[in-house]
N, C-alpha and C. Protein backbone atom coordinates (compact mmCIF):
# COMPACT_ATOMS: atom_id res chain seq x y z
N UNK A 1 6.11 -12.19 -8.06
CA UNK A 1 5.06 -12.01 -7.08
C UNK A 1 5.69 -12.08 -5.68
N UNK A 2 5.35 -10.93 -4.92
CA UNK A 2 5.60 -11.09 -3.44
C UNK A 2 4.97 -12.43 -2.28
N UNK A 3 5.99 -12.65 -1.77
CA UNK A 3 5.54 -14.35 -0.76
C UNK A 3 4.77 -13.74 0.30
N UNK A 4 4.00 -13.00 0.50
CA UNK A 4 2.89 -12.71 1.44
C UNK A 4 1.81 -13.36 1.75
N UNK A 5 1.00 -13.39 2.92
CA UNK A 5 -0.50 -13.46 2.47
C UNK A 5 -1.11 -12.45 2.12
N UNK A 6 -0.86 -11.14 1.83
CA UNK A 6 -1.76 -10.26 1.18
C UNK A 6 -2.03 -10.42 -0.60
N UNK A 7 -3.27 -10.00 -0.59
CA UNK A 7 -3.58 -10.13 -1.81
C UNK A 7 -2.79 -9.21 -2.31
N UNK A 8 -2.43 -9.55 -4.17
CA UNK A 8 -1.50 -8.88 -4.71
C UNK A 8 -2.13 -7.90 -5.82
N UNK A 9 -1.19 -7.20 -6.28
CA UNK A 9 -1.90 -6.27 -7.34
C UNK A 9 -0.70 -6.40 -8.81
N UNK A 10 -1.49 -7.12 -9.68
CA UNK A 10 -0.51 -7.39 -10.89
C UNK A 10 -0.45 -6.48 -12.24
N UNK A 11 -1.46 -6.15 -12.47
CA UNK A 11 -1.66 -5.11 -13.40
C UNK A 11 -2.88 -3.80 -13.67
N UNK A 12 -2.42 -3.14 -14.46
CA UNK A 12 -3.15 -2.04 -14.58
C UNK A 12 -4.45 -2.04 -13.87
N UNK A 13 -5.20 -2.99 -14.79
CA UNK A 13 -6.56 -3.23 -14.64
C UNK A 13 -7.09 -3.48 -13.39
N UNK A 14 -6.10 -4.26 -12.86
CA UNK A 14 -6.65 -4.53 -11.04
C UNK A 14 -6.52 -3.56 -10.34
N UNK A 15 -5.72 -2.35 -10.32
CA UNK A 15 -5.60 -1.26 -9.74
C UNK A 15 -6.89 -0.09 -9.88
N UNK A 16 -7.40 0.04 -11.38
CA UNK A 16 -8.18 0.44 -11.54
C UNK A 16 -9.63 0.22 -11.16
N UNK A 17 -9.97 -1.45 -11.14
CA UNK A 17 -10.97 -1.72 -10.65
C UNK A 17 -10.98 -1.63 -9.22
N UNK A 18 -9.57 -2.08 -8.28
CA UNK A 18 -9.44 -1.68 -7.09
C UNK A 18 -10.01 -0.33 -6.70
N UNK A 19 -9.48 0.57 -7.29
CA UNK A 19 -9.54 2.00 -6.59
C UNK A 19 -10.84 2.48 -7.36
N UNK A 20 -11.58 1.73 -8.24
CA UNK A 20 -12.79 2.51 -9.03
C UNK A 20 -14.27 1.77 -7.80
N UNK A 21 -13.90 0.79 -6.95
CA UNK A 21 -14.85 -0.69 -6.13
C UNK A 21 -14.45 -0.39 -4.70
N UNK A 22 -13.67 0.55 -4.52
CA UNK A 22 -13.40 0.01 -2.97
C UNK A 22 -13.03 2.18 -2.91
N UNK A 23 -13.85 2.31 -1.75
CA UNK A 23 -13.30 3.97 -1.04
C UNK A 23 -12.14 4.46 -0.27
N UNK A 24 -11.54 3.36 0.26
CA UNK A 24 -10.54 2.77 0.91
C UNK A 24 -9.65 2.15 0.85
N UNK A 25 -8.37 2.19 0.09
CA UNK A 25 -7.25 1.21 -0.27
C UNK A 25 -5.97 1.38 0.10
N UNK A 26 -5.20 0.39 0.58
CA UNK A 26 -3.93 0.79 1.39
C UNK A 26 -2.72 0.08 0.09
N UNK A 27 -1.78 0.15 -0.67
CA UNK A 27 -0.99 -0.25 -1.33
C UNK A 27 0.84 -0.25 -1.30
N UNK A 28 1.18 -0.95 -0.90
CA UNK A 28 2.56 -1.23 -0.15
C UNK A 28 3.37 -1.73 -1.56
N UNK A 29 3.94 -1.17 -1.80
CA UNK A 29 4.65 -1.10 -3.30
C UNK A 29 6.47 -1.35 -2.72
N UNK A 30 6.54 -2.83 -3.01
CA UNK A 30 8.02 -3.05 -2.23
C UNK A 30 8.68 -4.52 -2.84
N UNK A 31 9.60 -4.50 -1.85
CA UNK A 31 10.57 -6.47 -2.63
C UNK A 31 10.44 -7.07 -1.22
N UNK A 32 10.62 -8.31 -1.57
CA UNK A 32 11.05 -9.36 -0.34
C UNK A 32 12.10 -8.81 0.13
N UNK A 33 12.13 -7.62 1.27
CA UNK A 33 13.27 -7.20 1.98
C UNK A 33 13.45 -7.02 3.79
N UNK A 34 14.26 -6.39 4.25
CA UNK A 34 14.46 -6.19 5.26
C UNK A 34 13.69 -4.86 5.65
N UNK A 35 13.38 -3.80 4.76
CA UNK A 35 12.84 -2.66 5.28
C UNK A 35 11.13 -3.27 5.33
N UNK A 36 10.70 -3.88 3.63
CA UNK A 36 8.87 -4.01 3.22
C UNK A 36 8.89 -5.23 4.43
N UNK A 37 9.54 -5.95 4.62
CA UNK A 37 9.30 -7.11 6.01
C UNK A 37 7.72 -6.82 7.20
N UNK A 38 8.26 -5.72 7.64
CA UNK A 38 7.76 -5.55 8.59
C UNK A 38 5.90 -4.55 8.42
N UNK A 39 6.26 -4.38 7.18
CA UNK A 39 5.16 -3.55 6.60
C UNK A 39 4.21 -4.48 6.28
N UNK A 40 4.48 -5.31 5.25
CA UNK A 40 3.46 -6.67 5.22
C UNK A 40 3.01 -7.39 6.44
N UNK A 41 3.82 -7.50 7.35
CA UNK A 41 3.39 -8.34 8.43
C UNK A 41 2.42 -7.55 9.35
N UNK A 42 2.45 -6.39 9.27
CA UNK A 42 1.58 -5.21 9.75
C UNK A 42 0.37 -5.05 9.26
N UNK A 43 0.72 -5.20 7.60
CA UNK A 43 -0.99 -4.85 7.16
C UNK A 43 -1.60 -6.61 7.41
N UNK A 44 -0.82 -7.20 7.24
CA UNK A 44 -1.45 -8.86 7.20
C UNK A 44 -2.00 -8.97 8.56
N UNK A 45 -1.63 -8.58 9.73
CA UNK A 45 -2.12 -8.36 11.19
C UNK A 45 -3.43 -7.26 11.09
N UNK A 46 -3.40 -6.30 10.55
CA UNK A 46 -4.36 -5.14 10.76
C UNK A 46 -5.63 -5.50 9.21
N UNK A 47 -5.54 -6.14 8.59
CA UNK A 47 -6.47 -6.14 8.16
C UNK A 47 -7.47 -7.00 8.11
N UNK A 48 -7.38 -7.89 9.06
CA UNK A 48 -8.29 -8.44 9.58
C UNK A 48 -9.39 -7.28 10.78
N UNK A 49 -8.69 -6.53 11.53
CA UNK A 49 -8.76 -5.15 12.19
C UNK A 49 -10.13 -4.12 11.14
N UNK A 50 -9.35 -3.87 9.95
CA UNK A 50 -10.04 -3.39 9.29
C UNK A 50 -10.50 -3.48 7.97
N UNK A 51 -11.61 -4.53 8.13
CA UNK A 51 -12.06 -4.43 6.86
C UNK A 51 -12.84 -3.73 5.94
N UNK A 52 -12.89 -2.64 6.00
CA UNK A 52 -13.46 -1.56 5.52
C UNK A 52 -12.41 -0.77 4.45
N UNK A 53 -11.07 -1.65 4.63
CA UNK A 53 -9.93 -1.18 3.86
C UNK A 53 -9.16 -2.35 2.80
N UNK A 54 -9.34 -1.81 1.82
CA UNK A 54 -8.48 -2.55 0.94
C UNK A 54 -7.17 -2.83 0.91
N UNK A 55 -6.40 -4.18 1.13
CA UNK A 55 -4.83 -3.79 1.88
C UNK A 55 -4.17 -4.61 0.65
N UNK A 56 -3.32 -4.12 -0.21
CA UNK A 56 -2.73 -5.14 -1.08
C UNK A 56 -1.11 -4.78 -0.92
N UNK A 57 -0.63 -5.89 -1.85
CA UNK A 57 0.95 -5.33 -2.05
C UNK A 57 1.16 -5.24 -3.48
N UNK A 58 2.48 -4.91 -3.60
CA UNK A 58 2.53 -4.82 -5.62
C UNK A 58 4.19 -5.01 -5.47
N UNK A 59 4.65 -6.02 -6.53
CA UNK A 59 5.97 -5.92 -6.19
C UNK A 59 6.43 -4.94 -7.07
N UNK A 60 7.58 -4.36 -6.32
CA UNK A 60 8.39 -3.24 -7.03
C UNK A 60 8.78 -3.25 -8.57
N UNK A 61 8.99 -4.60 -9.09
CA UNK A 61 10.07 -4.69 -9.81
C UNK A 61 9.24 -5.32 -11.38
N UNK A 62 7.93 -5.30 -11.09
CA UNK A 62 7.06 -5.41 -12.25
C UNK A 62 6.61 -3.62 -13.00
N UNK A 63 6.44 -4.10 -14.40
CA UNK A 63 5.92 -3.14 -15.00
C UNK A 63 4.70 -2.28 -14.21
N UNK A 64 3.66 -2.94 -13.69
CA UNK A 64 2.46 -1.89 -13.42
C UNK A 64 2.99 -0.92 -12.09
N UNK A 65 4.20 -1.07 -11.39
CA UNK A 65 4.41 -0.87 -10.28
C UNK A 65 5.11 0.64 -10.45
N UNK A 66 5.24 0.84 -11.89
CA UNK A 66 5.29 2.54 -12.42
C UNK A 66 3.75 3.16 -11.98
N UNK A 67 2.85 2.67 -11.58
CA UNK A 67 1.71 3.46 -11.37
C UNK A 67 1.92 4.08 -10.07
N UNK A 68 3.00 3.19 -8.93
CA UNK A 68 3.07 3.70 -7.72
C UNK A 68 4.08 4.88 -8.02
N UNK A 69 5.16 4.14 -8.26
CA UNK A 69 6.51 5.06 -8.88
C UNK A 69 6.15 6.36 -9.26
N UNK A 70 5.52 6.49 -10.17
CA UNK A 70 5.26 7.58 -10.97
C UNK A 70 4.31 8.81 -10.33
N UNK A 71 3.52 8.36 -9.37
CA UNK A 71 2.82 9.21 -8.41
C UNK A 71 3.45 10.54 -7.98
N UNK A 72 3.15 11.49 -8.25
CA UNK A 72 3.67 12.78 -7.53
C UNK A 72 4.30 12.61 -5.78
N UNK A 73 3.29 11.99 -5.08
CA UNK A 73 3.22 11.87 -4.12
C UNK A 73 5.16 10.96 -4.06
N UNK A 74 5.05 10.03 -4.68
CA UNK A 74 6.00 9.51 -4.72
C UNK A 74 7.55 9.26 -5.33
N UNK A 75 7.57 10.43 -6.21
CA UNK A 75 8.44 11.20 -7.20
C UNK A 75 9.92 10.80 -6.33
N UNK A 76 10.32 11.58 -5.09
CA UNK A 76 11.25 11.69 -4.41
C UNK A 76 11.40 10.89 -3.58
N UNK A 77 10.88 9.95 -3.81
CA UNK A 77 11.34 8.47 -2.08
C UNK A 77 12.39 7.79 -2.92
N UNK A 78 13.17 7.68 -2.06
CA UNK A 78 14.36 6.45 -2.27
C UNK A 78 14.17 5.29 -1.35
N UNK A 79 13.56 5.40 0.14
CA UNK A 79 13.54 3.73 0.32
C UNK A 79 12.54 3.20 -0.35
N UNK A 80 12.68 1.99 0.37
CA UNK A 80 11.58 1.19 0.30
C UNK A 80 10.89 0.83 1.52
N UNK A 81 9.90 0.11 1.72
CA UNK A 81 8.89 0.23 0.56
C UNK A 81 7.70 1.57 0.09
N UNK A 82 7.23 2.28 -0.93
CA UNK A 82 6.42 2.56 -0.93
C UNK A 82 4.92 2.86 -0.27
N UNK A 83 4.37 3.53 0.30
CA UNK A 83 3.07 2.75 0.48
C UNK A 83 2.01 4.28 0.61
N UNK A 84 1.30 3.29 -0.55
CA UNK A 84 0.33 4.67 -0.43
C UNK A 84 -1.14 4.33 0.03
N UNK A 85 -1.88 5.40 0.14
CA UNK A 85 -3.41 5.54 1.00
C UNK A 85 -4.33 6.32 0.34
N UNK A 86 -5.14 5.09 -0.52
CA UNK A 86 -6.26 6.08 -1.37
C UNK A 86 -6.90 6.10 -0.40
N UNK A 87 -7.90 7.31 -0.83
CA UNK A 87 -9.26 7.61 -0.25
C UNK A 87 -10.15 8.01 -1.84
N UNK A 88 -11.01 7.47 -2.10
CA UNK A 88 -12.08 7.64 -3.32
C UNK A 88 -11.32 7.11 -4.31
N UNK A 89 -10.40 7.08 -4.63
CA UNK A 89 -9.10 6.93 -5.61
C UNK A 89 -8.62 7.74 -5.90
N UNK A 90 -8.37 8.56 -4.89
CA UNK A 90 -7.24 9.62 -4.45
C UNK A 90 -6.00 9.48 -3.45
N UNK A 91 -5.13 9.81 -3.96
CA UNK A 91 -3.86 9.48 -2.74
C UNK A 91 -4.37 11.04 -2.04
N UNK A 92 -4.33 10.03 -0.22
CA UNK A 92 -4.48 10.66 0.69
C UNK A 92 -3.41 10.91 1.34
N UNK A 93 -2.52 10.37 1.09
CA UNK A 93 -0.95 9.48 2.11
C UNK A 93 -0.34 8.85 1.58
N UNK A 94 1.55 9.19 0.85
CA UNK A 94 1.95 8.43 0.96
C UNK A 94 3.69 8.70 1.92
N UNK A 95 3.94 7.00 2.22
CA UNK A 95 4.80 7.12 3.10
C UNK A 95 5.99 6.13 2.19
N UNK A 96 7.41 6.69 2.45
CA UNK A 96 8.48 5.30 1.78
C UNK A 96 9.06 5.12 3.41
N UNK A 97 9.62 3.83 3.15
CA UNK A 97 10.60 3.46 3.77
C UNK A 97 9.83 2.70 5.40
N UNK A 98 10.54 2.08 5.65
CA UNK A 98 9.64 1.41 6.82
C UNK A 98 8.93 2.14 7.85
N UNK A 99 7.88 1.10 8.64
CA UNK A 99 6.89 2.23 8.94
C UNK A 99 6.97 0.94 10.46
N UNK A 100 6.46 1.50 11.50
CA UNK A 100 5.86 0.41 12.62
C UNK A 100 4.15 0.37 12.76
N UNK A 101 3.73 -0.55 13.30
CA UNK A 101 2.26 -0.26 13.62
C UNK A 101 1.52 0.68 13.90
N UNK A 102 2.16 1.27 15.14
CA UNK A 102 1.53 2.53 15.84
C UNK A 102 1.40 3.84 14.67
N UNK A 103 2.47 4.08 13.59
CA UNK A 103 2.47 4.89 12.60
C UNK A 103 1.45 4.67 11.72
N UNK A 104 1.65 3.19 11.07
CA UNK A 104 0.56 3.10 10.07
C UNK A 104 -1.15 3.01 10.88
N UNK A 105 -1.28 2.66 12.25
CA UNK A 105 -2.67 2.89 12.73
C UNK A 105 -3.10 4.12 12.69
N UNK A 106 -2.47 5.06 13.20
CA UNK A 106 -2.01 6.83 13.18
C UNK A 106 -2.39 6.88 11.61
N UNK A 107 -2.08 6.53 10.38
CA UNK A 107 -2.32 6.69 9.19
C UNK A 107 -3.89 5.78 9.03
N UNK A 108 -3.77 5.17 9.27
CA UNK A 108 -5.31 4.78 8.97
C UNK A 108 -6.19 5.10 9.53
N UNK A 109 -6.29 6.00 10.41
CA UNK A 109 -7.38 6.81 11.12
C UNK A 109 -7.60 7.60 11.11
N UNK A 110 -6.72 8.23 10.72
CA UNK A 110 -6.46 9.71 10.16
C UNK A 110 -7.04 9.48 8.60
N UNK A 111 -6.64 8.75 7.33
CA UNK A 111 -7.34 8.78 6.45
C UNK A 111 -8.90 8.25 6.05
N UNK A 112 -9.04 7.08 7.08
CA UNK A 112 -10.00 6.45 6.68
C UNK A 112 -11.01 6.53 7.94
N UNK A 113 -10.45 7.00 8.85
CA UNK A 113 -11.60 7.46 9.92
C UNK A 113 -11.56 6.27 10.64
N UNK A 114 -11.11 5.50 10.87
CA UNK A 114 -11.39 4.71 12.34
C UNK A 114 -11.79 4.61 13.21
């Protein structure tokens, strides 16, 4: 499990009920590193900002974390971290590799209307 305060996403089932309960979900698919660092500390700042969005993390290195992996969207990323942007439970957006605020606000307004 990732040392965040974001809520986490451990298996199948939570993903599904996530994205089947919520229109809006942001998912940061990464390790305790130097690149996902700054990404967690971003959504942990902004989602208080917006709660109209579901903000979790998933660590990389567990089994369900082939659901991010395996994404079309996400086929060809080599950094880390991951991070994708449902809309309905559809990927709207996804981005690898570190991101700053101003980018991911730019992404959340753009998908989720801000």
């Amino acid at each position: 499990m990732l040392d965040t305060n974001l809520k986490h996403v451990e298996s199948h089932e939570e993903i599904k009920e996530l994205l089947k309960n919520n229109a809006n979900v942001m998912i940061c698919c990464g390790r305790m590193g130097p690149m996902c660092f700054p990404v967690y500390g971003i959504m942990e700042k902004l989602e208080q900002k917006h709660p109209h969005i579901q903000m979790r993390d998933m660590d990389f290195d567990i089994p369900v974390a082939s659901f991010i992996k395996n994404l079309p969207e996400c086929r060809s990323f080599m950094g880390l971290p991951f991070t994708v942007y449902f809309k309905n439970g559809r990927v709207a957006k996804a981005t690898t590799s570190i991101q700053d605020e101003k980018q991911i606000t730019k992404i959340l307004d753009a998908v989720f209307g801000d």
